[in-house]
Protein backbone atom coordinates (compact mmCIF):
# COMPACT_ATOMS: atom_id res chain seq x y z
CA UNK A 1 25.00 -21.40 6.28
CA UNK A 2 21.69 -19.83 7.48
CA UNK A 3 18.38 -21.46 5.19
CA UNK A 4 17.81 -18.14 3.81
CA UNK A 5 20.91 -17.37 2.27
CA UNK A 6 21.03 -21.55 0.84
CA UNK A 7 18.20 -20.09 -0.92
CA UNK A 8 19.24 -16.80 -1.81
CA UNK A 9 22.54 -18.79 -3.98
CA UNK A 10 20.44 -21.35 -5.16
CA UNK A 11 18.05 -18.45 -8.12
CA UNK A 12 17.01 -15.92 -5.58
CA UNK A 13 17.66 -12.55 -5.89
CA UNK A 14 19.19 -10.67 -3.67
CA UNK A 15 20.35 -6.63 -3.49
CA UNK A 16 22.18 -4.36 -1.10
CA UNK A 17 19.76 -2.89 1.28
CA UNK A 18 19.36 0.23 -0.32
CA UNK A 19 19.25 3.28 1.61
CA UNK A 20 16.05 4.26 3.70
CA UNK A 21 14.38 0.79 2.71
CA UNK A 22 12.89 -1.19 6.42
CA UNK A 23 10.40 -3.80 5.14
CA UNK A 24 8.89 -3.42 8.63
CA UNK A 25 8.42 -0.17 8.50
CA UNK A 26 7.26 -0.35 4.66
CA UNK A 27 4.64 -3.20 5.55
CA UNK A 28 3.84 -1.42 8.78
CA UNK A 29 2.48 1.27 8.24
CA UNK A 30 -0.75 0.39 6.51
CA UNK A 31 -0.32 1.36 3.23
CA UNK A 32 -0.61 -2.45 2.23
CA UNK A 33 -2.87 -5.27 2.97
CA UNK A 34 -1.59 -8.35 1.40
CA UNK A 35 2.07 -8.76 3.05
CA UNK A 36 2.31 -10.38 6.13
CA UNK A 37 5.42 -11.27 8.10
CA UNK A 38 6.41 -14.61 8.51
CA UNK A 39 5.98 -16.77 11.70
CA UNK A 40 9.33 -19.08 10.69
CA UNK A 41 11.84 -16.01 9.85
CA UNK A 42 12.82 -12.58 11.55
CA UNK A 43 12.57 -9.90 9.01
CA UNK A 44 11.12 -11.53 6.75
CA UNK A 45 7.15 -10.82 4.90
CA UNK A 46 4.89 -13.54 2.41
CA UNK A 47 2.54 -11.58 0.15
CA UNK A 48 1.23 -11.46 -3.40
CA UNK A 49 1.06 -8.08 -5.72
CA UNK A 50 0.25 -7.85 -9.41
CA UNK A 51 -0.95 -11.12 -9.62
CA UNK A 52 2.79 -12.54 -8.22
CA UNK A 53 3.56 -14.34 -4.88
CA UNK A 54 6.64 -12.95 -3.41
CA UNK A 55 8.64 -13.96 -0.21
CA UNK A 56 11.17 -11.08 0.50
CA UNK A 57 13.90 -10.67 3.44
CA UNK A 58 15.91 -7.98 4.94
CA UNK A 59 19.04 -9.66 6.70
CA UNK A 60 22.97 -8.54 7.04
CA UNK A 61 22.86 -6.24 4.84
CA UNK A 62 20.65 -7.41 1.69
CA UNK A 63 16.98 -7.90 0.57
CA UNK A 64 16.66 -10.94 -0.35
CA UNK A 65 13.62 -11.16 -3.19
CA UNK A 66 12.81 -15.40 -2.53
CA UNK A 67 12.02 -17.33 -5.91
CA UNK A 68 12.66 -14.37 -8.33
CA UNK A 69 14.79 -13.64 -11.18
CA UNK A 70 16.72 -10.51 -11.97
CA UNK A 71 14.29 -10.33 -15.08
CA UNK A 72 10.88 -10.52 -12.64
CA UNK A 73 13.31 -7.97 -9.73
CA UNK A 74 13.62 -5.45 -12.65
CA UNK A 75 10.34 -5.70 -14.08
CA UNK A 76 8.49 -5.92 -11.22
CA UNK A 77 9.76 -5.20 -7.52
CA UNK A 78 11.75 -2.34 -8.23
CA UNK A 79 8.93 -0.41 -9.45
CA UNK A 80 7.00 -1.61 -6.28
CA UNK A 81 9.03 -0.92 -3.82
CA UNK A 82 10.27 2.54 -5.61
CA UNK A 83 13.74 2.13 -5.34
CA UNK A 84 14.15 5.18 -7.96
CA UNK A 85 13.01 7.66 -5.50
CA UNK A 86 15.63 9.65 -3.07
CA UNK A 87 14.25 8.97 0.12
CA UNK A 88 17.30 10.76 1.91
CA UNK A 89 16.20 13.94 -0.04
CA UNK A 90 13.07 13.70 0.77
CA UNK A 91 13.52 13.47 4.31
CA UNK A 92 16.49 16.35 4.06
CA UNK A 93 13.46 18.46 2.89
CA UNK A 94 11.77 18.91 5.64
CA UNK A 95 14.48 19.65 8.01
CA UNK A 96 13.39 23.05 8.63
CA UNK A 97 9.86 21.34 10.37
CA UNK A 98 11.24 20.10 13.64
CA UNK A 99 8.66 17.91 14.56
CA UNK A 100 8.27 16.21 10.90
CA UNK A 101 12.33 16.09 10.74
CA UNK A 102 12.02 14.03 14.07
CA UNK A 103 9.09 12.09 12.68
CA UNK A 104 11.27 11.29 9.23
CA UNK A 105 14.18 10.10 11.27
CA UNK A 106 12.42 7.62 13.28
CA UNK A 107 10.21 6.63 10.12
CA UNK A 108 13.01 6.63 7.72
CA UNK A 109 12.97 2.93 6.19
CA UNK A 110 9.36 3.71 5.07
CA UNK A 111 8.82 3.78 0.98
CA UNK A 112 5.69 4.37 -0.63
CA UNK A 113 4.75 1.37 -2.42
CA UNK A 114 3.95 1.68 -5.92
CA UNK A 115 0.62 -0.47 -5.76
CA UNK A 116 -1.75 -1.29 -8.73
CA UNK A 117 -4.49 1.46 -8.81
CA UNK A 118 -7.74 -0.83 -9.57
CA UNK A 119 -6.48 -2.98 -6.39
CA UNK A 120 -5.50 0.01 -3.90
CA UNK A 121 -8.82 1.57 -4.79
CA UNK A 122 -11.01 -1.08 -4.01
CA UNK A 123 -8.43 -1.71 -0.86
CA UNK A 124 -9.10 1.64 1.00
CA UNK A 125 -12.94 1.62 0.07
CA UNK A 126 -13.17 -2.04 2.25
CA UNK A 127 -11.00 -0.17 4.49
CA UNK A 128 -13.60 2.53 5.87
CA UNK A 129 -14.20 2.21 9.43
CA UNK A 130 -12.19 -0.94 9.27
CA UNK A 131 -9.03 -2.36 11.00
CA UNK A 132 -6.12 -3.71 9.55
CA UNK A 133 -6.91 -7.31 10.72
CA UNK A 134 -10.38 -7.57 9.21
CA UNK A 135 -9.29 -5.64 6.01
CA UNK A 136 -6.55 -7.98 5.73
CA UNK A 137 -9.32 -10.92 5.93
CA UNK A 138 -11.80 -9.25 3.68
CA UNK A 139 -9.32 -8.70 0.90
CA UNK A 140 -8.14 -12.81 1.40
CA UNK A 141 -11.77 -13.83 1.17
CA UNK A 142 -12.23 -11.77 -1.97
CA UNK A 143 -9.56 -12.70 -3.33
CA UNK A 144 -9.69 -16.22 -3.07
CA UNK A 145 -13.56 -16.44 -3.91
CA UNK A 146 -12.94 -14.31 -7.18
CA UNK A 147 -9.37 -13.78 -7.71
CA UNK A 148 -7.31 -16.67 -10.26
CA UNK A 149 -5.14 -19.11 -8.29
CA UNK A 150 -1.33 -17.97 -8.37
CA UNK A 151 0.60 -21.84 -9.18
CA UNK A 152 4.09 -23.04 -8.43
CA UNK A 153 5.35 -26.29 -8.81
CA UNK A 154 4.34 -26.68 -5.48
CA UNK A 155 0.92 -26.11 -6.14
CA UNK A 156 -1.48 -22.70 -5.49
CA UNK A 157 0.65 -20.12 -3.53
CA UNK A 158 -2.40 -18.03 -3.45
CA UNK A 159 -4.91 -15.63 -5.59
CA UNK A 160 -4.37 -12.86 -7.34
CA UNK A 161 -6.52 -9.73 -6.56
CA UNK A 162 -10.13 -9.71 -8.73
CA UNK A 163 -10.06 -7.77 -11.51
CA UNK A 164 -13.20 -5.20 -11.91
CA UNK A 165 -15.12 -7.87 -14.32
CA UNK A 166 -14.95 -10.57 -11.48
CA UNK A 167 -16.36 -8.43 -8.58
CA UNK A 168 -19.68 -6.93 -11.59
CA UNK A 169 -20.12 -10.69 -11.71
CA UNK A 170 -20.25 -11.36 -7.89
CA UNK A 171 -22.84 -8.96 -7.94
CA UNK A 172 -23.90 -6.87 -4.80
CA UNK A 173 -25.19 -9.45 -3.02
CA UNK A 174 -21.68 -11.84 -3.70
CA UNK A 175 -19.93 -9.39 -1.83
CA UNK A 176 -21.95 -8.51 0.57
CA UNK A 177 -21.94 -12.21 1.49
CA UNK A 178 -17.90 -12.08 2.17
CA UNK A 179 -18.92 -9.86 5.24
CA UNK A 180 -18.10 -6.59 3.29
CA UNK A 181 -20.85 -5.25 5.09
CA UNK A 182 -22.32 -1.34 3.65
CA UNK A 183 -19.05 -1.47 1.64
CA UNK A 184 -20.13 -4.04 -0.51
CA UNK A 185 -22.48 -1.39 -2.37
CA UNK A 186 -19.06 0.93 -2.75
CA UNK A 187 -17.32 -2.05 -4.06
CA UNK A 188 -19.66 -2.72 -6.93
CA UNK A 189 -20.33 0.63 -7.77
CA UNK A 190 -16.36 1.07 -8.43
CA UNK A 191 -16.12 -2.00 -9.76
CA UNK A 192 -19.06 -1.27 -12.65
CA UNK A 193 -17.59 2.00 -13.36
CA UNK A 194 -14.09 0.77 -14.23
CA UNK A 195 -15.37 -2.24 -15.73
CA UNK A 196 -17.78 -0.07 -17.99
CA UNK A 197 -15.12 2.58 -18.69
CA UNK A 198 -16.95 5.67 -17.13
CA UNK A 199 -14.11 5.95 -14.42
CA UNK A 200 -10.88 5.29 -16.52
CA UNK A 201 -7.45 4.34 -14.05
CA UNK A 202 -4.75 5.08 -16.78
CA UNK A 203 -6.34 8.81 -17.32
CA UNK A 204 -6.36 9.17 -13.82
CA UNK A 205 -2.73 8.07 -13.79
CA UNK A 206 -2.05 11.34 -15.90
CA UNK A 207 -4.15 13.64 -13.96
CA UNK A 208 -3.06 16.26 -11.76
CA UNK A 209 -3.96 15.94 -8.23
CA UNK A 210 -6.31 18.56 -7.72
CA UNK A 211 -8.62 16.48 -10.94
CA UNK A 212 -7.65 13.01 -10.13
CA UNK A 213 -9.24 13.39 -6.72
CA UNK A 214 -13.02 14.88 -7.77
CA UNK A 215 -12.85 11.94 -10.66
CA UNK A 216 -12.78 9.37 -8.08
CA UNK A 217 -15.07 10.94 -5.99
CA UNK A 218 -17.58 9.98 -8.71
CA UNK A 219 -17.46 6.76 -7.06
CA UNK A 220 -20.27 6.20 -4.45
CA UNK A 221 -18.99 5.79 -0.88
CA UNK A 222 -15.19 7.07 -2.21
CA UNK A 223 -14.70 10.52 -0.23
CA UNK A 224 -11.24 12.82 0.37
CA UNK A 225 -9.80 10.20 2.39
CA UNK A 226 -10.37 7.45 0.42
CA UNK A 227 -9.53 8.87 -2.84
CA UNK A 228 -6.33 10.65 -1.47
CA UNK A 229 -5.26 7.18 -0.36
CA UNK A 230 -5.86 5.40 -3.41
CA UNK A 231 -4.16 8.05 -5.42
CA UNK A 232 -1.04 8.21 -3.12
CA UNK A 233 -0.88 4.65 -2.85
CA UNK A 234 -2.21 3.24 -6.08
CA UNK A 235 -1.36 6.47 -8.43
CA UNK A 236 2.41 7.20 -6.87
CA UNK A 237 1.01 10.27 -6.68
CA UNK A 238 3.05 11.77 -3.45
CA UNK A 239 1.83 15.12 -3.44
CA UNK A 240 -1.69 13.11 -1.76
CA UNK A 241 -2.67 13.96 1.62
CA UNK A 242 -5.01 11.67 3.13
CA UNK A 243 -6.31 12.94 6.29
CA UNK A 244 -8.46 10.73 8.96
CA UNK A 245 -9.49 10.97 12.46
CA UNK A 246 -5.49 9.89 13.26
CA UNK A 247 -4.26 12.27 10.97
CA UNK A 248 -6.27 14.82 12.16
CA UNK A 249 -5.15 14.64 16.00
CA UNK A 250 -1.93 14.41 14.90
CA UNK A 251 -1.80 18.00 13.21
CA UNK A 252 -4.40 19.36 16.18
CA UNK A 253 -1.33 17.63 18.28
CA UNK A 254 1.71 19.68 17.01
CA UNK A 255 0.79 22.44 15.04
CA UNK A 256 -1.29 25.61 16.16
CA UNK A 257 -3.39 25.62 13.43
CA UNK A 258 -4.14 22.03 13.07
CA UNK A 259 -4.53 22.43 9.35
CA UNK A 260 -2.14 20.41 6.80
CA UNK A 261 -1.47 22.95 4.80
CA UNK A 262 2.08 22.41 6.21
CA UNK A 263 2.63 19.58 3.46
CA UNK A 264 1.78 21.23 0.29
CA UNK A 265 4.97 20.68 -1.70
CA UNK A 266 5.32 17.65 -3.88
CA UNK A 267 6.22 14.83 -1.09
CA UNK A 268 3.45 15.83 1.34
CA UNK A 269 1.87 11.98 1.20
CA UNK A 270 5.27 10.84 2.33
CA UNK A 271 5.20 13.37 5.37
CA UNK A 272 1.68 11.86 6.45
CA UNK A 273 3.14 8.50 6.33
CA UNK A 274 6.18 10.01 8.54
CA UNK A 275 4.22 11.44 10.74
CA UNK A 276 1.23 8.63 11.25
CA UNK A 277 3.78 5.63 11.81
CA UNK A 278 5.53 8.28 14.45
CA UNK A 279 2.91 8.83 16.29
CA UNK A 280 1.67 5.37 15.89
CA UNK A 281 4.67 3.20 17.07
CA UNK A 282 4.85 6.22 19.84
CA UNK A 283 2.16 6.08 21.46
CA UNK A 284 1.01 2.41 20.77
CA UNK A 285 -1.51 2.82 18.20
CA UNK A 286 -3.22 -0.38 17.08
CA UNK A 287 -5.65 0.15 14.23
């Protein structure tokens, strides 16, 4: 019997692959920065969220959640990985746009991730003129520096991301040391303001989109693309359209107008995500 399905009988948890769910697609596309795939096993991705360490597979037909109870699966992961949204809907709805209905076919598997807000907004500020890679490190560093160790009975499986308190207390010049670089003044100034209460994530969680974004523009350094990302991403808020230099060429690329007012219904953060991991895998994008 393969290793991973030893484990899976022996207090795993495993599920039917629901429909539209590809872990590489959902870990590919850059919505995240703390799941990595694993050297050892195909299909399968080691990463920590809310403060939990998780080892998750995709194989014959079920995801496989490693070391996790139904209780912790219910609780936790099928919030994350939004397994109460109709993907096949969402993709059926924009049929009608040829070139996003060919971008949602090949991009199906991908699900937005339902990330913690204080986490995916200090993410996507480190991630400003940034690549994937030295995000990935940055956020490691950070966490590991300031974060609280994540134990097992085999020991520390990792950190859990710093809470707002932790990065004050590093101070500017903390982070700046962790090679943050003119992100580190961003960091602490978002940091401070949650910490202190003047930017408050839970009434930003109940904001409409067109005042959630302006509120976290109150942040220094956090512009439209940062704050559309951290909403989308951290707020579930799908109706977010980040746009970058990517996303940009991308709309220049196939429609006349180049303007993204194509994707102003409700799911138009999932189209951007269709559409950027299209191009992307199409044309051999590295970022």
């Amino acid at each position: 019997m393969d290793t991973i399905f030893e484990q899976a009988v022996k207090g795993d948890y495993a599920i039917d692959i629901p429909k539209n769910f590809d872990i590489n697609q959902i870990f590919d596309c850059g919505q995240c920065f703390r799941f990595n795939r694993s050297e050892s096993c195909d299909n399968t991705y080691n990463g920590i969220a809310f403060s939990k360490k998780l080892t998750i597979t995709q194989k014959d037909g079920k995801v496989i959640f490693h070391n996790t109870s139904k209780e912790e699966f219910e609780k936790v992961w099928h919030t994350f990985f939004d397994l109460d949204t109709n993907y096949a809907d969402v993709i059926g709805s924009f049929s009608d746009d040829r070139v996003l209905a060919e971008a949602s076919a090949f991009s199906s598997g991908i699900r937005i991730l339902r990330q913690d807000s204080w986490e995916a907004l200090c993410s996507f500020i480190i991630s400003q003129n940034n690549n994937i890679p030295r995000i990935k490190g940055i956020i490691e560093h950070m966490s590991e520096k300031y974060g609280k160790p994540i134990e097992s009975e085999s020991g520390i499986d990792g950190y859990s991301f710093p809470t707002p308190k932790a990065l004050c207390d590093a101070g500017e010049s903390g982070l700046f040391a962790l090679k943050t670089g003119f992100r580190a003044k961003y960091i602490y100034d978002a940091a401070s303001k949650v910490e202190s209460g003047e930017i408050n994530l839970s009434e930003i969680d109940k904001m409409k989109l067109e005042d959630a974004l302006p509120a976290l523009e109150a942040i220094k350094g956090v512009g439209p693309k940062v704050a559309a990302c951290t909403l989308l991403f951290g707020f579930a808020k799908h109706d977010a359209f980040p746009i970058d230099v990517w996303v940009k060429r991308i709309l220049s690329s196939y429609y006349s107008d180049g303007a993204s007012h194509h994707f102003s219904e409700k799911n138009a953060g999932i189209a951007q995500q269709y559409l950027f991991y299209y191009e992307r895998c199409k044309n051999n994008i590295f970022i």
